[in-house]
PDB file of N, CA and C in Angstrom:
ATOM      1  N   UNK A   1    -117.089  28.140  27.455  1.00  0.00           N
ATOM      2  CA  UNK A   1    -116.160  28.179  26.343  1.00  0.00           C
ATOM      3  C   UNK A   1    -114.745  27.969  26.875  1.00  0.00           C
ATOM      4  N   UNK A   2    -113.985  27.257  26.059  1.00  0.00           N
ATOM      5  CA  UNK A   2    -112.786  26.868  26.609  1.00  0.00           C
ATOM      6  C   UNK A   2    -111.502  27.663  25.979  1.00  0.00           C
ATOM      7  N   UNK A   3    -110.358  28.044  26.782  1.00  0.00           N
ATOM      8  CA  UNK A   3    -109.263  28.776  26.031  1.00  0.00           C
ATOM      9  C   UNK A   3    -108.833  27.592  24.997  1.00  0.00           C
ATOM     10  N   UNK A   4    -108.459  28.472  23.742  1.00  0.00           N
ATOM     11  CA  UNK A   4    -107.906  28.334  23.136  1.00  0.00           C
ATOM     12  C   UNK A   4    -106.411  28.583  22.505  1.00  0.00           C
ATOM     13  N   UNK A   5    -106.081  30.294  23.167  1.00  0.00           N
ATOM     14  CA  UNK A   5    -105.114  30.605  22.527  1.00  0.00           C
ATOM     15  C   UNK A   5    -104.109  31.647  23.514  1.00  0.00           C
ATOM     16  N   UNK A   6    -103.371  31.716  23.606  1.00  0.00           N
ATOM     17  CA  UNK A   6    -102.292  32.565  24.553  1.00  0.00           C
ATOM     18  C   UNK A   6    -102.481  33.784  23.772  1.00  0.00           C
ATOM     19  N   UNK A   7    -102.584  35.100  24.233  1.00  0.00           N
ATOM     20  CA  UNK A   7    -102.560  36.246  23.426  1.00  0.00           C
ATOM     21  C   UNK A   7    -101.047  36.636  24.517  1.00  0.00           C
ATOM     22  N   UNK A   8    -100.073  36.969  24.044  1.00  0.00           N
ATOM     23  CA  UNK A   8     -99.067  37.510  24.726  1.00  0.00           C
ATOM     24  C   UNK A   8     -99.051  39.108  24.469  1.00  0.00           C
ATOM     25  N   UNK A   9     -99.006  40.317  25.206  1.00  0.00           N
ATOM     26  CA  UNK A   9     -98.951  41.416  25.629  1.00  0.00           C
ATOM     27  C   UNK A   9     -97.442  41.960  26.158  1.00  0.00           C
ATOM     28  N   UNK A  10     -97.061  42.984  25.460  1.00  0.00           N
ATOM     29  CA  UNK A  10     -95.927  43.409  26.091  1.00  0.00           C
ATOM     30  C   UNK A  10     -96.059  44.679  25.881  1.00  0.00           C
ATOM     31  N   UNK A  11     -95.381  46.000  27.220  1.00  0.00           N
ATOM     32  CA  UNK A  11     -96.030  47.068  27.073  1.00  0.00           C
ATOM     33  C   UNK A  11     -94.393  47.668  28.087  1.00  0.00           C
ATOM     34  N   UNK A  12     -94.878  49.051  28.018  1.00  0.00           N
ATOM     35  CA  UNK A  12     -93.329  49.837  28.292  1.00  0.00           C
ATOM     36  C   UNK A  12     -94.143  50.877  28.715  1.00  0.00           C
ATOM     37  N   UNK A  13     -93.195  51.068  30.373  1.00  0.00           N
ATOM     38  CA  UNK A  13     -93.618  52.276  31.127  1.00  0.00           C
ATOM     39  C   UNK A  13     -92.979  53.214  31.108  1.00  0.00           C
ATOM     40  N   UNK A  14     -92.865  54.282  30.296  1.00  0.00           N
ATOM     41  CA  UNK A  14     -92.223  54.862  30.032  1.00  0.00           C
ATOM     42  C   UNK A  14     -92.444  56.510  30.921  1.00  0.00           C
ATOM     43  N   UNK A  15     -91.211  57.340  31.736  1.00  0.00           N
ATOM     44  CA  UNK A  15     -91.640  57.818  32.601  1.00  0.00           C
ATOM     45  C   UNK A  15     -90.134  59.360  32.195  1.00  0.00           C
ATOM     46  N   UNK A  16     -90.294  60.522  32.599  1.00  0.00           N
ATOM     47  CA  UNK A  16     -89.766  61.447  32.322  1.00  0.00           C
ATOM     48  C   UNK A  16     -89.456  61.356  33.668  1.00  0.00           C
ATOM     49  N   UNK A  17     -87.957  62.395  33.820  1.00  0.00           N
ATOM     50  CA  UNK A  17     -87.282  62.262  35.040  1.00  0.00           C
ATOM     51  C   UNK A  17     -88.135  63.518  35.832  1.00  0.00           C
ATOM     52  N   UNK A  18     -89.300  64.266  35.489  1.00  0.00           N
ATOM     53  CA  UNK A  18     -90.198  64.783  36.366  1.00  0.00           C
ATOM     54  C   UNK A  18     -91.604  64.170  36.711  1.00  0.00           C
ATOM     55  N   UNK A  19     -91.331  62.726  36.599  1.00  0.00           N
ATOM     56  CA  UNK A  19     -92.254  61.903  37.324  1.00  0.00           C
ATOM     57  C   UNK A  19     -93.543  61.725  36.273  1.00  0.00           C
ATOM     58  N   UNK A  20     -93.693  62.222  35.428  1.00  0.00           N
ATOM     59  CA  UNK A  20     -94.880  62.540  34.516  1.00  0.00           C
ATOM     60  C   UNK A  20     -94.689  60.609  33.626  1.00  0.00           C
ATOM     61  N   UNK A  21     -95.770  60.541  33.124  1.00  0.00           N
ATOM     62  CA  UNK A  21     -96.334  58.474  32.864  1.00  0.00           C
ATOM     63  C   UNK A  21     -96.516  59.062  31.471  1.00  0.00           C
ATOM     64  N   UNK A  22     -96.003  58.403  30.510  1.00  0.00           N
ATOM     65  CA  UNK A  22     -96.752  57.968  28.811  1.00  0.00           C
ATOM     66  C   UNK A  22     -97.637  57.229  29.408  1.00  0.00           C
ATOM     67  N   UNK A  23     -99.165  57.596  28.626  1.00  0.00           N
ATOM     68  CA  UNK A  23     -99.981  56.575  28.486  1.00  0.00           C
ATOM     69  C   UNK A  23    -100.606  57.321  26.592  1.00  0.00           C
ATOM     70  N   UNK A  24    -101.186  56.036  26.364  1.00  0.00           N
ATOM     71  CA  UNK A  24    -101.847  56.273  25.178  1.00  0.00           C
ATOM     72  C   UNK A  24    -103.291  56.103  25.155  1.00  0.00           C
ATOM     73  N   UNK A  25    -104.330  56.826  24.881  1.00  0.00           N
ATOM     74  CA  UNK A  25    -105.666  56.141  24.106  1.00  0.00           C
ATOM     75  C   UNK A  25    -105.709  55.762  23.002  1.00  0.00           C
ATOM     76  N   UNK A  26    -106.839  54.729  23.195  1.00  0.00           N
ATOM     77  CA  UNK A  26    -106.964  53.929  21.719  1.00  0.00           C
ATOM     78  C   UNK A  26    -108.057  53.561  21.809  1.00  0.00           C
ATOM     79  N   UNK A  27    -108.975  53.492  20.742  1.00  0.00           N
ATOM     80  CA  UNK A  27    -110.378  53.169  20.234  1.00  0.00           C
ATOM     81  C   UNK A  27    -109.902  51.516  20.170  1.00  0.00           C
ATOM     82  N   UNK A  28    -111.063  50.819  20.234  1.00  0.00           N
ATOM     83  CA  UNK A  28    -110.528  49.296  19.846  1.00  0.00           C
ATOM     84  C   UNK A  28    -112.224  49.096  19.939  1.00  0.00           C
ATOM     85  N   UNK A  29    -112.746  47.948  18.737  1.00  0.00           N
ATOM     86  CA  UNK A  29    -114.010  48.050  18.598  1.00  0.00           C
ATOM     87  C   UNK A  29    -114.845  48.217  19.672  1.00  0.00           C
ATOM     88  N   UNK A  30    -115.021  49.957  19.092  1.00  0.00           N
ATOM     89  CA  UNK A  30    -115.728  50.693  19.936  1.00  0.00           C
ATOM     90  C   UNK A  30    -115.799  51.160  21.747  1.00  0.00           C
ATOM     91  N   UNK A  31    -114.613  50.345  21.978  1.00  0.00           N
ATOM     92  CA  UNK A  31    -113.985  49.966  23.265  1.00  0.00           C
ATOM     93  C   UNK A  31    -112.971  51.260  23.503  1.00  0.00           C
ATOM     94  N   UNK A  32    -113.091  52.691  24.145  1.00  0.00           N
ATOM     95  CA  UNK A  32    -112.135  53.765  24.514  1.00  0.00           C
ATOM     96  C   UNK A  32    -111.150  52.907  25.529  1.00  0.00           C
ATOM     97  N   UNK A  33    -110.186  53.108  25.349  1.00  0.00           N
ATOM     98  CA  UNK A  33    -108.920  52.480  26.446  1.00  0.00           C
ATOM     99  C   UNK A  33    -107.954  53.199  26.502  1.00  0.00           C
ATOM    100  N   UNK A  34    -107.085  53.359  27.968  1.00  0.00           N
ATOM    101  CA  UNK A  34    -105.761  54.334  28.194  1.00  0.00           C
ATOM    102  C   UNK A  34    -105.125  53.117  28.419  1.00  0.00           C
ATOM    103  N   UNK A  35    -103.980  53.505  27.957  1.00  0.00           N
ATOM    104  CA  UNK A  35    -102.777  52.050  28.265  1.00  0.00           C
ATOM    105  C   UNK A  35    -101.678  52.895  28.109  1.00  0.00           C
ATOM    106  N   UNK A  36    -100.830  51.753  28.625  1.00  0.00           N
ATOM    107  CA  UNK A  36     -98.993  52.081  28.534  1.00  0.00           C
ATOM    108  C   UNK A  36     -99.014  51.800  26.544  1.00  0.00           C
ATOM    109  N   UNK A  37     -97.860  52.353  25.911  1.00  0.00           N
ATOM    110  CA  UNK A  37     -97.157  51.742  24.674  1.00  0.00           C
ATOM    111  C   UNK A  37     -97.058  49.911  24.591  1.00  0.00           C
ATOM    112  N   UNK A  38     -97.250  50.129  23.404  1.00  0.00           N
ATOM    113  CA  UNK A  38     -97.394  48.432  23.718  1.00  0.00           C
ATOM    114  C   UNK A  38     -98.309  48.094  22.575  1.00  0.00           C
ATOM    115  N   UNK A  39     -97.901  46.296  22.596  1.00  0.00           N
ATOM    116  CA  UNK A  39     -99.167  45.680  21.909  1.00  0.00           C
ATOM    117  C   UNK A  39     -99.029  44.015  21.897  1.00  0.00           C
ATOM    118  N   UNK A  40     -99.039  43.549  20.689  1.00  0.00           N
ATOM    119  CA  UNK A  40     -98.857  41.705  20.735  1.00  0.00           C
ATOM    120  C   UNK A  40     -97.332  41.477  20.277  1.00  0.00           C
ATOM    121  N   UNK A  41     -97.238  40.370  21.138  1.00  0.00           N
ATOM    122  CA  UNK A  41     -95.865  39.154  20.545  1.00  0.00           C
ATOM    123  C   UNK A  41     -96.424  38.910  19.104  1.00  0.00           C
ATOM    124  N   UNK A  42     -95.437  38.553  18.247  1.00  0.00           N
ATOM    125  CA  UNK A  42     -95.665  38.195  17.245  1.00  0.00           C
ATOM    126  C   UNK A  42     -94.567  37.078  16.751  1.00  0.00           C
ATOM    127  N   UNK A  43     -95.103  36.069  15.943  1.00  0.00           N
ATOM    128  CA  UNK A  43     -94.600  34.512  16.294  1.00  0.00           C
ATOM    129  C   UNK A  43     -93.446  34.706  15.447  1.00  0.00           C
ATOM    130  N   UNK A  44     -91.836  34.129  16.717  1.00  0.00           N
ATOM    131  CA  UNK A  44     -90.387  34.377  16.117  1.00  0.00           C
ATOM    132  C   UNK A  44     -90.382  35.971  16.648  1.00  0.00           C
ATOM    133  N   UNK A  45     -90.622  36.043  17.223  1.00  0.00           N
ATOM    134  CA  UNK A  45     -90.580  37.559  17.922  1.00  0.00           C
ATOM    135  C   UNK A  45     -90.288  37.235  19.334  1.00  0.00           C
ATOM    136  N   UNK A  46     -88.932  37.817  19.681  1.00  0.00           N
ATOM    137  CA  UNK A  46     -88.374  38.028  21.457  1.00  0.00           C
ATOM    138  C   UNK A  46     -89.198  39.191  21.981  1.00  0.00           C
ATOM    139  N   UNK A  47     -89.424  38.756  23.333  1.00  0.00           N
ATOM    140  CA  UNK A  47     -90.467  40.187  24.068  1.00  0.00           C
ATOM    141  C   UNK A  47     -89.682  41.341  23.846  1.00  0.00           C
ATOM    142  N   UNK A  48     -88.335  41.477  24.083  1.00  0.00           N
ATOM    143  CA  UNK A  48     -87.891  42.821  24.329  1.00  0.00           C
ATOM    144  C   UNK A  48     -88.470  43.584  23.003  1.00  0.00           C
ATOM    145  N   UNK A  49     -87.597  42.557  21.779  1.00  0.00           N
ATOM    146  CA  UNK A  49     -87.855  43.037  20.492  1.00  0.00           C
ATOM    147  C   UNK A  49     -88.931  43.558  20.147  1.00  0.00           C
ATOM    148  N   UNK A  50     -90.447  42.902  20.488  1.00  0.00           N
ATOM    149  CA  UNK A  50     -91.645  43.272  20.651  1.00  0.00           C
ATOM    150  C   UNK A  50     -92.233  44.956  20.978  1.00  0.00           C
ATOM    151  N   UNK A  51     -91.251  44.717  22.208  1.00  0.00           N
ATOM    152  CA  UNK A  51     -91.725  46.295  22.481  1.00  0.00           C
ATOM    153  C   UNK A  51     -90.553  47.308  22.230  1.00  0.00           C
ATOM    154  N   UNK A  52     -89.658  46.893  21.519  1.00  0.00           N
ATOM    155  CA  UNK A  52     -88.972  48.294  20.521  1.00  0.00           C
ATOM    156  C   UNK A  52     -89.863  48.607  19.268  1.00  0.00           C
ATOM    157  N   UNK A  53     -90.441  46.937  18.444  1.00  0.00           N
ATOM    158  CA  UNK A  53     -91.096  47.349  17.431  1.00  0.00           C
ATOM    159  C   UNK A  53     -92.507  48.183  17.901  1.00  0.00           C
ATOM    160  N   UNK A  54     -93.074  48.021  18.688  1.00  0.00           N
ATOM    161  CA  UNK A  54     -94.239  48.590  19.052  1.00  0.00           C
ATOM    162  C   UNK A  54     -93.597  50.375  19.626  1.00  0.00           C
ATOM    163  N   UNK A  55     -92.651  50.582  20.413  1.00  0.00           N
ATOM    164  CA  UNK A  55     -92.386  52.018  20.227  1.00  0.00           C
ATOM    165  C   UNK A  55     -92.225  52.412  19.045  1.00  0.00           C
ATOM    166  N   UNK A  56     -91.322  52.038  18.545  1.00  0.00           N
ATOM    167  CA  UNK A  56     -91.343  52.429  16.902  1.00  0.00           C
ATOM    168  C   UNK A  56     -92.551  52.619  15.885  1.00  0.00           C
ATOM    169  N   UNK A  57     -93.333  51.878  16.084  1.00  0.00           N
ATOM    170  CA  UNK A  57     -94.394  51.983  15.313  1.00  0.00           C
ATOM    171  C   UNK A  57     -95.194  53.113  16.024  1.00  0.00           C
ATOM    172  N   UNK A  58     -96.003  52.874  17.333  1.00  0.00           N
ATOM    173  CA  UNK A  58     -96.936  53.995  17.673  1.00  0.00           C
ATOM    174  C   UNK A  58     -96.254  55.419  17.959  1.00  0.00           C
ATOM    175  N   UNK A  59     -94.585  55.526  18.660  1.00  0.00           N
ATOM    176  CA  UNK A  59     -93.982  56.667  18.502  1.00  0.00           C
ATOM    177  C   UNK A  59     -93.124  56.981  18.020  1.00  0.00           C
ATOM    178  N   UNK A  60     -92.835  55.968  17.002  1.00  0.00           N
ATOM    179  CA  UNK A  60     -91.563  56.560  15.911  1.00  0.00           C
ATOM    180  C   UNK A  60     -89.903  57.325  16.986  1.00  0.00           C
ATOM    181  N   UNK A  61     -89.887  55.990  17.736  1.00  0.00           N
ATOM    182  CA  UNK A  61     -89.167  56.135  18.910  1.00  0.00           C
ATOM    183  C   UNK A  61     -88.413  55.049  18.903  1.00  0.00           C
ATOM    184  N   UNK A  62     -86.907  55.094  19.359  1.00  0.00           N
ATOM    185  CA  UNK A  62     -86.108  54.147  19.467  1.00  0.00           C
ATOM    186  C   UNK A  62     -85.703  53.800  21.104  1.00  0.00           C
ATOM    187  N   UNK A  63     -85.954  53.027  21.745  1.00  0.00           N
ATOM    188  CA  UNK A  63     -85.836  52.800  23.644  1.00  0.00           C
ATOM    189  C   UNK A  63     -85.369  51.612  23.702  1.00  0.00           C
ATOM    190  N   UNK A  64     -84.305  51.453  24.655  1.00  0.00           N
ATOM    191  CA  UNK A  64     -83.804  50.475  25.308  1.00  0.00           C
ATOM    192  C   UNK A  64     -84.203  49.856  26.636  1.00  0.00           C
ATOM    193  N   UNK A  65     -84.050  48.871  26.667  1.00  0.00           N
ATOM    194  CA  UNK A  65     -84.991  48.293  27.845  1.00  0.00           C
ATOM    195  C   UNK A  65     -84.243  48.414  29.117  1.00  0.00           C
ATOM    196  N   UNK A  66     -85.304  48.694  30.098  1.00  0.00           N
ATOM    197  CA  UNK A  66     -84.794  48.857  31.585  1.00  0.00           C
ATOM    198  C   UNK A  66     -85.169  47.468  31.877  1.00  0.00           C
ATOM    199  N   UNK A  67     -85.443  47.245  33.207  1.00  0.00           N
ATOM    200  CA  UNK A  67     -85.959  45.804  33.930  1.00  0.00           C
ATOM    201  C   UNK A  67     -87.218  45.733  34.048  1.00  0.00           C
ATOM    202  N   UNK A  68     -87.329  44.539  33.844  1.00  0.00           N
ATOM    203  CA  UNK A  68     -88.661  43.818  34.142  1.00  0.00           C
ATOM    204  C   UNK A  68     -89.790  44.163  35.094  1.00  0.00           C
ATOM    205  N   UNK A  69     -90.813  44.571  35.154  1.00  0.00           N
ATOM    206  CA  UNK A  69     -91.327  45.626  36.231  1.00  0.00           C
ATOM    207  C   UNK A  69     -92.570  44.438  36.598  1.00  0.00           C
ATOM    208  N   UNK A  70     -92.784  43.742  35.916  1.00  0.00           N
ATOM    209  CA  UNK A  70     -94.559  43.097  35.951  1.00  0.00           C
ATOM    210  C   UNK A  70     -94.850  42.140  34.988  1.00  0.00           C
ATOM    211  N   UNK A  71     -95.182  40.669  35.514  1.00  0.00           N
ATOM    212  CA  UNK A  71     -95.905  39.715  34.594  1.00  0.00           C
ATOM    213  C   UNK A  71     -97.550  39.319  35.712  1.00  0.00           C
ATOM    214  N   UNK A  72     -98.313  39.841  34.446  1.00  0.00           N
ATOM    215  CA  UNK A  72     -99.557  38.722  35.351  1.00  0.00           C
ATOM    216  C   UNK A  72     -99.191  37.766  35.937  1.00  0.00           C
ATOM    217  N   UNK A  73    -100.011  37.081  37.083  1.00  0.00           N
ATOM    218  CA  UNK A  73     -99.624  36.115  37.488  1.00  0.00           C
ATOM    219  C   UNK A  73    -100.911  35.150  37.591  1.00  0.00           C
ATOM    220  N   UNK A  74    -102.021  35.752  36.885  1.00  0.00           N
ATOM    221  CA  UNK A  74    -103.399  35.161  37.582  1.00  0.00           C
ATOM    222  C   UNK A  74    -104.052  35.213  35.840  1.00  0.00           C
ATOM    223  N   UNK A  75    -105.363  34.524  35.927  1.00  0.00           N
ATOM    224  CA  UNK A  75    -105.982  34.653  34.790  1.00  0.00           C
ATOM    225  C   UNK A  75    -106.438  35.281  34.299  1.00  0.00           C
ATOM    226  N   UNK A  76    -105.853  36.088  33.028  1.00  0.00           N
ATOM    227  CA  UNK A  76    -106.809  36.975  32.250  1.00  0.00           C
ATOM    228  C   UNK A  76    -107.369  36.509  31.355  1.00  0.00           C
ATOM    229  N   UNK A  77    -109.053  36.828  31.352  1.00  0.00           N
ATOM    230  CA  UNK A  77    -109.409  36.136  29.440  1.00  0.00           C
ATOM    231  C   UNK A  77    -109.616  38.254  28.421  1.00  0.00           C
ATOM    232  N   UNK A  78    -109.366  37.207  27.710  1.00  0.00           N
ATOM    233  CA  UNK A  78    -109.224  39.100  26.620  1.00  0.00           C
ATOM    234  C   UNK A  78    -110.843  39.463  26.695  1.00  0.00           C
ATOM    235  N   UNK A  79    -110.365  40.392  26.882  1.00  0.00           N
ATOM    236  CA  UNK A  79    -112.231  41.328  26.659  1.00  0.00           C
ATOM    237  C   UNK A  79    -112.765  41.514  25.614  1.00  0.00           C
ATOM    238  N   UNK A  80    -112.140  41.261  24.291  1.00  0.00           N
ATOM    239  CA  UNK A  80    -112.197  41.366  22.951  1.00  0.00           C
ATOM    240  C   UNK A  80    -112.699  39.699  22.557  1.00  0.00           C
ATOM    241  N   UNK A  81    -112.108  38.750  23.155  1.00  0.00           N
ATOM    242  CA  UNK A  81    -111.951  37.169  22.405  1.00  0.00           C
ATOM    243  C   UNK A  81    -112.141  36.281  23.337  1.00  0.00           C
ATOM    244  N   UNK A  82    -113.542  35.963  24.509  1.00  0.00           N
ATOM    245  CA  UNK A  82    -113.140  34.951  25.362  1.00  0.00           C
ATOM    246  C   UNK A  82    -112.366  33.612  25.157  1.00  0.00           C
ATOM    247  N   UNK A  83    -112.071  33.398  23.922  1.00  0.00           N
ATOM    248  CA  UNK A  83    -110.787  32.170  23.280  1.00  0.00           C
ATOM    249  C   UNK A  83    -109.612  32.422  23.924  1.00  0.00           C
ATOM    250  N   UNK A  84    -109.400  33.792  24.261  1.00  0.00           N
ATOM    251  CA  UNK A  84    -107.547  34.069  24.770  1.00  0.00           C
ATOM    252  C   UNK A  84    -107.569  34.829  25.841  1.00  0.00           C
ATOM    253  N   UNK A  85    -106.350  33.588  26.378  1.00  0.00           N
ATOM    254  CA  UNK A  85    -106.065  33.877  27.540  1.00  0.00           C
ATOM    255  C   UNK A  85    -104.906  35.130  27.651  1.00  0.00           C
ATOM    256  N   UNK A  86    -105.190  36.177  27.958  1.00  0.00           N
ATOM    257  CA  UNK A  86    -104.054  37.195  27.877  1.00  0.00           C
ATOM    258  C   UNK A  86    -102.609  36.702  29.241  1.00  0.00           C
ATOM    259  N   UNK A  87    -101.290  37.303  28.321  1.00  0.00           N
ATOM    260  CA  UNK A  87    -100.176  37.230  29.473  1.00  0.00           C
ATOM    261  C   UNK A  87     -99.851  38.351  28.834  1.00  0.00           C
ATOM    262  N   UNK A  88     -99.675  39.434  29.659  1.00  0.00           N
ATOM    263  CA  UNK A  88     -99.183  40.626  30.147  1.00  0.00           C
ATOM    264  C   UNK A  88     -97.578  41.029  30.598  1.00  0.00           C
ATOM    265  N   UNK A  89     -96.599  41.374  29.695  1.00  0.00           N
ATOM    266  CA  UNK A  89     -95.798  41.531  30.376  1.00  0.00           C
ATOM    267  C   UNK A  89     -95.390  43.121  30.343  1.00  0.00           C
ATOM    268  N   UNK A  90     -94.901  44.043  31.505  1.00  0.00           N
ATOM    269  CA  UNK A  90     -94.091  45.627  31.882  1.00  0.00           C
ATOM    270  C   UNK A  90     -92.622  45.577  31.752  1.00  0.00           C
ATOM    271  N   UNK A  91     -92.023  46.466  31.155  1.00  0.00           N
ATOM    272  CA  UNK A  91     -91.133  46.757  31.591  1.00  0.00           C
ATOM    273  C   UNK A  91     -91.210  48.284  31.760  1.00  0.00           C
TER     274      UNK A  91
END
């Protein structure tokens, strides 16, 4: 099967000044997963913007962006859609 579609990912590491990590679980069909905050680009959507709307939504949280921490650099296909190719980006 051949890609079809870019799924873009943007996610925020968010960390307390006693070293302690946000992570979240999430059910996803039937799939248990821990992740950073985060979720999809959405089209006419800037990454940063992306992941203020995604704090906002899952923690009703307003954050400003630090630096760039992490982009894949290698191939992911989604575990959900072998059609999309995931890109991953951290801050």
């Amino acid at each position: 099967m051949s890609i079809q579609n870019f799924n873009i990912r943007v996610y925020g590491i968010l960390t307390h000044s006693n070293g302690d990590v946000l992570l979240t679980d999430e059910l996803r069909s039937d799939v248990k997963m821990t992740k950073f905050v985060g979720g999809g680009l959405e089209k006419g959507e800037g990454i940063g913007d992306a992941l203020k709307r995604e704090f906002k939504e899952e923690m009703d949280i307003e954050i400003e962006l630090e630096s760039l921490f992490y982009i894949n650099d290698f191939l992911q296909i989604s575990a959900f859609n072998p059609k999309d190719q995931l890109i991953s980006i951290y801050y």
